[in-house]
C-alpha atoms as a PDB file:
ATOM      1  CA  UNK A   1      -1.641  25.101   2.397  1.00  0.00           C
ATOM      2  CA  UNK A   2       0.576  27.506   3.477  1.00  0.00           C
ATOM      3  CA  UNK A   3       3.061  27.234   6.512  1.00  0.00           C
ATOM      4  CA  UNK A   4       0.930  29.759   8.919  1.00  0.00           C
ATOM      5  CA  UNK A   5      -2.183  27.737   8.613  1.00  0.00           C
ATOM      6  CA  UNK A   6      -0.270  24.418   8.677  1.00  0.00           C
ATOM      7  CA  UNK A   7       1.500  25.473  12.213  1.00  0.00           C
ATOM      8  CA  UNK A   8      -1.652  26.444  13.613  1.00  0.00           C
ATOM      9  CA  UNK A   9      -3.122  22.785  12.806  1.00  0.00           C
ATOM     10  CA  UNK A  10      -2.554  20.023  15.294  1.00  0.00           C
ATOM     11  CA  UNK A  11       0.187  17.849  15.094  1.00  0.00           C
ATOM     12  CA  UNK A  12      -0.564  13.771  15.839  1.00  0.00           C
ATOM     13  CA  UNK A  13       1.565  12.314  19.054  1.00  0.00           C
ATOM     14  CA  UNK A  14       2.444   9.561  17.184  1.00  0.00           C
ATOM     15  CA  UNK A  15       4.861  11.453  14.555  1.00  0.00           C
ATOM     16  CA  UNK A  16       6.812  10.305  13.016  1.00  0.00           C
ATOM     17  CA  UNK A  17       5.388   6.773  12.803  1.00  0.00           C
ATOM     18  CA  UNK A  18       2.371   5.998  10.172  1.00  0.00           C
ATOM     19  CA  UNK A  19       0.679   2.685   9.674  1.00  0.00           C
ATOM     20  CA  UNK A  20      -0.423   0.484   6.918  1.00  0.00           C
ATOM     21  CA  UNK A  21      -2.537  -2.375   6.765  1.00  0.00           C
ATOM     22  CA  UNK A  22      -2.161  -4.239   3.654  1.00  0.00           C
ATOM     23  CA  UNK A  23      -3.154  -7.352   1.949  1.00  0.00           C
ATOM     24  CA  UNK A  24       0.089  -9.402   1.593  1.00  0.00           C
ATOM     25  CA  UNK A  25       0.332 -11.751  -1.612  1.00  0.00           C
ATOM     26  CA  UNK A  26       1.520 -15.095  -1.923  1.00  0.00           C
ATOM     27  CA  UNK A  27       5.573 -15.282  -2.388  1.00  0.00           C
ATOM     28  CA  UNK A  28       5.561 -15.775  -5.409  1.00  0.00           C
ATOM     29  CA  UNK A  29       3.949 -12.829  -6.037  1.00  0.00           C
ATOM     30  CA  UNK A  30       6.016 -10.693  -3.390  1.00  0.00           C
ATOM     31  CA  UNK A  31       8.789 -12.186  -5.219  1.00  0.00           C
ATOM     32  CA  UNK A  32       7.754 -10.546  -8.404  1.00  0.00           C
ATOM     33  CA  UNK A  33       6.886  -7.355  -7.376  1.00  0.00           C
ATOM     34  CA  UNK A  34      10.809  -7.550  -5.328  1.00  0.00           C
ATOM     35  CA  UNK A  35      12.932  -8.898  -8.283  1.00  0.00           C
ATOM     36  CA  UNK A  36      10.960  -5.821 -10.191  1.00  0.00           C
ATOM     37  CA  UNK A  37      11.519  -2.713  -7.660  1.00  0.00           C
ATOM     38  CA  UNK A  38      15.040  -4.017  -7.077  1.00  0.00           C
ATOM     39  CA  UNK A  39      15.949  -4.001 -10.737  1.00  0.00           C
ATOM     40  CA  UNK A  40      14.563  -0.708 -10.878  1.00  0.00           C
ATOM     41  CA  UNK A  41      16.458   0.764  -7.696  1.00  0.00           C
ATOM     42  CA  UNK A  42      19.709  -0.526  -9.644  1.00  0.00           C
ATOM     43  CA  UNK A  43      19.122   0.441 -12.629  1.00  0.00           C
ATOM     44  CA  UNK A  44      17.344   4.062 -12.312  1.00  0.00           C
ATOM     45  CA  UNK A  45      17.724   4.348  -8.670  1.00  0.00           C
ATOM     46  CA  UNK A  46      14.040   4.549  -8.114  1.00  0.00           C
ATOM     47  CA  UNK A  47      13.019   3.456  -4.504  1.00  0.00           C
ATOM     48  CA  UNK A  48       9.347   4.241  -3.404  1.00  0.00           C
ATOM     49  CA  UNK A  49       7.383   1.303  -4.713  1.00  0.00           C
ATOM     50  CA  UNK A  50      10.595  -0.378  -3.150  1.00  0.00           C
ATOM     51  CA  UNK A  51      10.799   1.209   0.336  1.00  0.00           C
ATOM     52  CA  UNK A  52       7.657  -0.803   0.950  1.00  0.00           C
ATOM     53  CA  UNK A  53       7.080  -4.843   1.328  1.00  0.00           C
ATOM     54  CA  UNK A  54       4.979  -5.885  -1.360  1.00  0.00           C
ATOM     55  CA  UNK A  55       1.531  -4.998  -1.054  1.00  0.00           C
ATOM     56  CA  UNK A  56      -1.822  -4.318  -1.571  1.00  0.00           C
ATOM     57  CA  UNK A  57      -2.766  -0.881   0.602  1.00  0.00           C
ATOM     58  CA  UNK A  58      -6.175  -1.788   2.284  1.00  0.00           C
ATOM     59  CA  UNK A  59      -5.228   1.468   4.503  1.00  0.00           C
ATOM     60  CA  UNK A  60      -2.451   3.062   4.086  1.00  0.00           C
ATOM     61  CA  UNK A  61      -0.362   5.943   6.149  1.00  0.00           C
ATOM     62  CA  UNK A  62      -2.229   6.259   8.898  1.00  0.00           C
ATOM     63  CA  UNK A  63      -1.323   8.230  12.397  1.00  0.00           C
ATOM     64  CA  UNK A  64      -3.023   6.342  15.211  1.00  0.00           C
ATOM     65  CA  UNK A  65      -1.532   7.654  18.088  1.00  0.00           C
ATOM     66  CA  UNK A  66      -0.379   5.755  21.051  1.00  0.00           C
ATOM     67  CA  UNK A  67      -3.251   3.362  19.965  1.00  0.00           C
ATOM     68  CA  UNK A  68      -1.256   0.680  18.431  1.00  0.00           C
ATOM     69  CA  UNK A  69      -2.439  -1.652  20.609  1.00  0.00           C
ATOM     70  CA  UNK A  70      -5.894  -1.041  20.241  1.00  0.00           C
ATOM     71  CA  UNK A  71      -5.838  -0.848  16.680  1.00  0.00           C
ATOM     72  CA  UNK A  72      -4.919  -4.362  16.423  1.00  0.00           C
ATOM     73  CA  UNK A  73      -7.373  -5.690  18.539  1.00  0.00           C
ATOM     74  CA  UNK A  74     -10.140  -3.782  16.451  1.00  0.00           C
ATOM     75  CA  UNK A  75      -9.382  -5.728  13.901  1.00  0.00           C
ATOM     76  CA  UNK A  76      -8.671  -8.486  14.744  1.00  0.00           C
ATOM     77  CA  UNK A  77     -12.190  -8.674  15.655  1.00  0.00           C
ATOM     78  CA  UNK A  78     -12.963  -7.563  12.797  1.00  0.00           C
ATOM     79  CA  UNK A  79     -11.559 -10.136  10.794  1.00  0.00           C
ATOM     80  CA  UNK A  80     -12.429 -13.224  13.136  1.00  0.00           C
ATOM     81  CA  UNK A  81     -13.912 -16.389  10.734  1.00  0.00           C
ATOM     82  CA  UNK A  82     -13.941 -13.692   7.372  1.00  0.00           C
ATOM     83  CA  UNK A  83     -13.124 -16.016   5.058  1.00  0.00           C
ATOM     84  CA  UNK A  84     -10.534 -15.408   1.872  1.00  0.00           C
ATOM     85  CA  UNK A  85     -10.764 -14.767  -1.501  1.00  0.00           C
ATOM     86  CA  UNK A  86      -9.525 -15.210  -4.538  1.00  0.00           C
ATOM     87  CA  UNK A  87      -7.353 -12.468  -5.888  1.00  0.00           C
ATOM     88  CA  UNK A  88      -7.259 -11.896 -10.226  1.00  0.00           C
ATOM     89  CA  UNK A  89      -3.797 -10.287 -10.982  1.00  0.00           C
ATOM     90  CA  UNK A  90      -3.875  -8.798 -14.724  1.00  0.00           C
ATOM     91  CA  UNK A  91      -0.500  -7.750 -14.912  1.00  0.00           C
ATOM     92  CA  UNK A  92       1.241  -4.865 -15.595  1.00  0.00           C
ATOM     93  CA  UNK A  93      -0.369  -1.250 -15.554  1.00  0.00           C
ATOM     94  CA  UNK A  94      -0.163   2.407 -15.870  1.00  0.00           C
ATOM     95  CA  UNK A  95      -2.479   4.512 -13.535  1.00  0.00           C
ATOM     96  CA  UNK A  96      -1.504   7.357 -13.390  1.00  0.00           C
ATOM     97  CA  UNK A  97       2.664   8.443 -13.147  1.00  0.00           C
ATOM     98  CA  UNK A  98       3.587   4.746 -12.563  1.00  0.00           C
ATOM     99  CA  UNK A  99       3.394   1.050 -12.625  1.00  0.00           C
ATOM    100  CA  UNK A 100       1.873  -1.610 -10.763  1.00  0.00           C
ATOM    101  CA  UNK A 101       0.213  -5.094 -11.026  1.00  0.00           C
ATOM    102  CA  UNK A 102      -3.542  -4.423 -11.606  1.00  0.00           C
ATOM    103  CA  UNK A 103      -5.544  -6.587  -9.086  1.00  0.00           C
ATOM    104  CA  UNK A 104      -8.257  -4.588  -8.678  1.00  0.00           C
ATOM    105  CA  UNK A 105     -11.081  -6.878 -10.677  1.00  0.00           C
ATOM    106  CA  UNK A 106     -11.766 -10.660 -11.460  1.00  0.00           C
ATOM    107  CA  UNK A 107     -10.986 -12.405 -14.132  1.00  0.00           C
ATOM    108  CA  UNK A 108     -13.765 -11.896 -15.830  1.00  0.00           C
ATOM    109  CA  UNK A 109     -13.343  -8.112 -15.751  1.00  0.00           C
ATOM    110  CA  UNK A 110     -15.746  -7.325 -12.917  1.00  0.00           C
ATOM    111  CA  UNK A 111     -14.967  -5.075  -9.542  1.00  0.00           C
ATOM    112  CA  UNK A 112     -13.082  -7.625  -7.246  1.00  0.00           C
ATOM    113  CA  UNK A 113     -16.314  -6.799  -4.150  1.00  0.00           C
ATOM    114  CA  UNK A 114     -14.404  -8.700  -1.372  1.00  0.00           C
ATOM    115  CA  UNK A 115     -11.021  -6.883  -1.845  1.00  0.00           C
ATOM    116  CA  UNK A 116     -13.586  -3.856  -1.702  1.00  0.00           C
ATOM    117  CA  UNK A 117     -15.666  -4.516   1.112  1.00  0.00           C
ATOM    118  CA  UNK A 118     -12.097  -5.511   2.590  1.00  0.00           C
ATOM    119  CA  UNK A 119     -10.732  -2.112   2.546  1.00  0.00           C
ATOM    120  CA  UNK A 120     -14.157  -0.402   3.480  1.00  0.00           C
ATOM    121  CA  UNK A 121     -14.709  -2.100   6.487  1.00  0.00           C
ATOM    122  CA  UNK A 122     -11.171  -2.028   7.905  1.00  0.00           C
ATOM    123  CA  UNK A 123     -11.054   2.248   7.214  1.00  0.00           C
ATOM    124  CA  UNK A 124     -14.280   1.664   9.261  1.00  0.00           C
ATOM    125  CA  UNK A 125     -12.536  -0.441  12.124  1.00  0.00           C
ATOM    126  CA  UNK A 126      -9.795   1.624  12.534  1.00  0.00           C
ATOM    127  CA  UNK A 127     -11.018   5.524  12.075  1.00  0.00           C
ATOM    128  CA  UNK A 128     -11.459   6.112  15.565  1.00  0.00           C
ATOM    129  CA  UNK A 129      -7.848   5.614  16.225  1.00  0.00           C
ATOM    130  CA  UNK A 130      -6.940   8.136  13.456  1.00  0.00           C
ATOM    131  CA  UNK A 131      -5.288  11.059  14.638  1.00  0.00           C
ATOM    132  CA  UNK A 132      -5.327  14.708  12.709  1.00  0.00           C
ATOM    133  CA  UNK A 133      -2.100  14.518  10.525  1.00  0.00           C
ATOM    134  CA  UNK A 134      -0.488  17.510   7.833  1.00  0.00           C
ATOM    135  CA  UNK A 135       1.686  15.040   5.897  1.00  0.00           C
ATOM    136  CA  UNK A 136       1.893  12.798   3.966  1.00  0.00           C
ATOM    137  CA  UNK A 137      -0.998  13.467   2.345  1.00  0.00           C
ATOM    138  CA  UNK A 138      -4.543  11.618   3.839  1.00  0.00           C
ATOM    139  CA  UNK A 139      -3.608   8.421   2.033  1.00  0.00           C
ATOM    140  CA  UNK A 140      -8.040   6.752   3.398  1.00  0.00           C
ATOM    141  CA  UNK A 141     -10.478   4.230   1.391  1.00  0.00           C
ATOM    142  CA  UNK A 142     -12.231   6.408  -1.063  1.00  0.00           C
ATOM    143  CA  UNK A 143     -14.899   4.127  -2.474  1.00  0.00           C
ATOM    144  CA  UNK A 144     -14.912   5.439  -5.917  1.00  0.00           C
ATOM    145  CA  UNK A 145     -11.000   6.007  -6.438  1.00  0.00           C
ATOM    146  CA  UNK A 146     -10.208   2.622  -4.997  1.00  0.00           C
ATOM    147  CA  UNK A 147      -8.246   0.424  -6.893  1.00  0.00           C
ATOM    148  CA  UNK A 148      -6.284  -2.463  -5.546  1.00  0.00           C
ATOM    149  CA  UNK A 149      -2.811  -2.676  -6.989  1.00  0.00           C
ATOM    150  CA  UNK A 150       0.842  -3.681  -6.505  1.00  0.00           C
ATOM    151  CA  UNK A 151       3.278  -0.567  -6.838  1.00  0.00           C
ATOM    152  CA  UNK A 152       6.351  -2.019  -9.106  1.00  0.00           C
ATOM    153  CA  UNK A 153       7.299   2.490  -9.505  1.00  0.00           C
ATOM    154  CA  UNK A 154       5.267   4.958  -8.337  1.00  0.00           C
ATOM    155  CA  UNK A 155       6.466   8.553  -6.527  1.00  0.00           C
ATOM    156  CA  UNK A 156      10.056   8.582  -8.105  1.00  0.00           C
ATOM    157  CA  UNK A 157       8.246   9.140 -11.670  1.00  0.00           C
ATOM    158  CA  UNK A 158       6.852  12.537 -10.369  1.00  0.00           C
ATOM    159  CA  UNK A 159      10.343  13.970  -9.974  1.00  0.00           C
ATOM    160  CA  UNK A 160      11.375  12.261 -13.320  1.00  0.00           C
ATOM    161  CA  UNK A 161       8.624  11.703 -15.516  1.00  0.00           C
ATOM    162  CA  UNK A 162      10.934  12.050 -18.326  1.00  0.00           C
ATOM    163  CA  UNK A 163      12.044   7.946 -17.166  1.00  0.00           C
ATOM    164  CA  UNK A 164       8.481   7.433 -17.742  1.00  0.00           C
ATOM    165  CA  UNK A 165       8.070   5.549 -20.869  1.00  0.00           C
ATOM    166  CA  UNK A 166      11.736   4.270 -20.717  1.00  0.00           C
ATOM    167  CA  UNK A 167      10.803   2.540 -17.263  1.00  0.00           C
ATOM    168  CA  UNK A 168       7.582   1.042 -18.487  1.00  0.00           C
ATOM    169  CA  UNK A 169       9.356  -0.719 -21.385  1.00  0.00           C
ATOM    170  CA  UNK A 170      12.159  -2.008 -19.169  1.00  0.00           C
ATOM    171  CA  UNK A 171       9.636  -3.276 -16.156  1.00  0.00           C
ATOM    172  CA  UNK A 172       7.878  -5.020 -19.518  1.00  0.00           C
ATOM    173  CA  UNK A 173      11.600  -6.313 -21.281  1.00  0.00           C
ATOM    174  CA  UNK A 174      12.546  -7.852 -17.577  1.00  0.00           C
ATOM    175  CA  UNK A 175       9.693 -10.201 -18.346  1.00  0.00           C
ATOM    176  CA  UNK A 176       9.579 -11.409 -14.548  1.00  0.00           C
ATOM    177  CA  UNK A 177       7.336 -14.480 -14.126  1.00  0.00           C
ATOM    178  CA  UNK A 178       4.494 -13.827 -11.783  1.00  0.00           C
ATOM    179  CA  UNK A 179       0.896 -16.045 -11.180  1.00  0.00           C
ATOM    180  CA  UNK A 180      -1.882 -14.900 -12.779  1.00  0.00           C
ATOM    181  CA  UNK A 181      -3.349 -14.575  -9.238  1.00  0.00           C
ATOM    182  CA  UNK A 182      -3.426 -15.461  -5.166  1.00  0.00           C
ATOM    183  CA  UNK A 183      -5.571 -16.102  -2.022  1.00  0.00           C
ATOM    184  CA  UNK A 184      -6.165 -13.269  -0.629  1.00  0.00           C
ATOM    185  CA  UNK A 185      -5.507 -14.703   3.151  1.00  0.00           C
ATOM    186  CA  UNK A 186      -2.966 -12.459   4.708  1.00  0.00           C
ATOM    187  CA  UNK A 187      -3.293  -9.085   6.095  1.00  0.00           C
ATOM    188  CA  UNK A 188      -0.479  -7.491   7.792  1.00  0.00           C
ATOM    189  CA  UNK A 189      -0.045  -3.722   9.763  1.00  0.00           C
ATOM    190  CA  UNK A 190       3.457  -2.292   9.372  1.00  0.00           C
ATOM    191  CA  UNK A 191       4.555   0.549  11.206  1.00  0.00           C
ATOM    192  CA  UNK A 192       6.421   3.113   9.372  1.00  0.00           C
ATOM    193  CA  UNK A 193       8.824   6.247   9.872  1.00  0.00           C
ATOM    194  CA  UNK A 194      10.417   9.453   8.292  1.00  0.00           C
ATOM    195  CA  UNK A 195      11.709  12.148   9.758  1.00  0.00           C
ATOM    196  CA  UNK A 196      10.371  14.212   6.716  1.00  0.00           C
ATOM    197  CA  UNK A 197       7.230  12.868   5.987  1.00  0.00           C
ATOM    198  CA  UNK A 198       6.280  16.760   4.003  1.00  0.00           C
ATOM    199  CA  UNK A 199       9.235  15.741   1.697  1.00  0.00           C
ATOM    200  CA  UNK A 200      10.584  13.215  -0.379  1.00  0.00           C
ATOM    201  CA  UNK A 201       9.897  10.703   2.543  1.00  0.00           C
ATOM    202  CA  UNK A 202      10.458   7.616   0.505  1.00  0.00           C
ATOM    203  CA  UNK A 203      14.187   8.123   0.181  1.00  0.00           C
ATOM    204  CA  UNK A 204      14.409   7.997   4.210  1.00  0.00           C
ATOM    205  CA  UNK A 205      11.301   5.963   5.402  1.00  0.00           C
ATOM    206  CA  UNK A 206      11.754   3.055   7.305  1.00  0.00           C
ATOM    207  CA  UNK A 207       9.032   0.185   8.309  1.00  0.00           C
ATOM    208  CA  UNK A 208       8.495  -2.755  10.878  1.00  0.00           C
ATOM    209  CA  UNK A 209       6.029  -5.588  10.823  1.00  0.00           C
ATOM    210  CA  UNK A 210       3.477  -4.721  13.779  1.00  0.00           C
ATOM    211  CA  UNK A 211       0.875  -7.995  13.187  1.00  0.00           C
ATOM    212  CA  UNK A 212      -0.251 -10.455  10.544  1.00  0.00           C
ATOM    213  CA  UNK A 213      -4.046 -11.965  10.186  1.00  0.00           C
ATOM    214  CA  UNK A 214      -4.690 -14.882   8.529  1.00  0.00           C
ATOM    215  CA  UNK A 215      -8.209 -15.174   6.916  1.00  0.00           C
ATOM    216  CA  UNK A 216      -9.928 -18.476   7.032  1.00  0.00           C
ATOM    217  CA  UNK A 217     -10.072 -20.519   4.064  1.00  0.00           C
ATOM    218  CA  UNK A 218     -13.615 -20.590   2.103  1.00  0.00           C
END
């Protein structure tokens, strides 16, 4: 896109803030995915699988305006009496540039539906609220490309993707315990903030908790 056509698109009132609503693990999993980014931050300074809490995106970077508010009470309604689930995690993966903690499919290798019909019905709660937005990048559920993950390196790798490899074998070496797997209970909306999101936004962003939902147990 090119900077005439990009000025001449609307710009969201909520800049700079974007939201996320996530699906938080259990700590011992958060731990994990913390002791991992933090290892890597000191030892390659990577930082934007780190500039996050750990975290499943359900929906992430999202401009909603001055409809915080009303964002939350979508869904919570939306999420009164769902009931949890039981999240597979099958450990370490490469998709793409980086590395995360697969949990996108049961243990038994099939499509994990409720983390699924999770995401899909929460993009459907909360797209009237979204506002037009030129960066970052439309980050909304795709049926077909979703995958539910935990980023342990992601962004970092596109400006070095000569650490690649090297990364991948140290994340591996670090051999950091983590369960095989969670409830998936929690949800949580962050709030988040750059005041570059067109650029290398993870080296500045900044995020605050906004509201957690607990699903009920099955």
């Amino acid at each position: 896109m090119n900077d005439h056509i990009a000025h001449k698109l609307p710009r969201d009132d909520s800049d700079p803030y974007r939201y996320g609503i996530y699906l938080r693990p259990d700590a011992k999993t958060c731990r994990a995915v913390t002791v991992v980014t933090d290892q890597l931050r000191a030892q390659y300074g990577l930082l934007s699988a780190g500039a996050f809490p750990p975290h499943a995106t359900l929906v992430g970077s999202q401009p909603f305006g001055f409809n915080e508010n009303e964002v939350v009470a979508a869904v919570t309604a939306l999420l009164a009496n769902r009931e949890a689930f039981e999240v597979h995690n099958a450990g370490i993966r490469a998709p793409g540039i980086g590395y995360v903690y697969d949990v996108s499919q049961n243990a038994d290798g099939t499509e994990n539906e409720a983390l699924v019909s999770l995401a899909r019905d929460i993009e459907a709660a909360v797209e009237p609220f979204r506002r037009p937005m030129n960066n970052p990048l439309p980050n909304d559920f795709v049926p077909e490309l979703f995958r539910g993950h935990l980023s342990l390196a992601s962004h970092d790798l596109y400006e070095r993707p000569d650490l690649r490899d090297e990364v991948g074998e140290f994340i591996r070496e670090l051999e950091v315990p983590v369960p095989s797997g969670f409830a998936g209970r929690s949800v949580v909306m962050y709030r988040t903030a750059s005041p570059d999101w067109s650029g290398r936004w993870w080296k500045t962003m900044t995020w605050e908790h906004v509201h957690s939902w607990e699903l009920t147990s099955a």
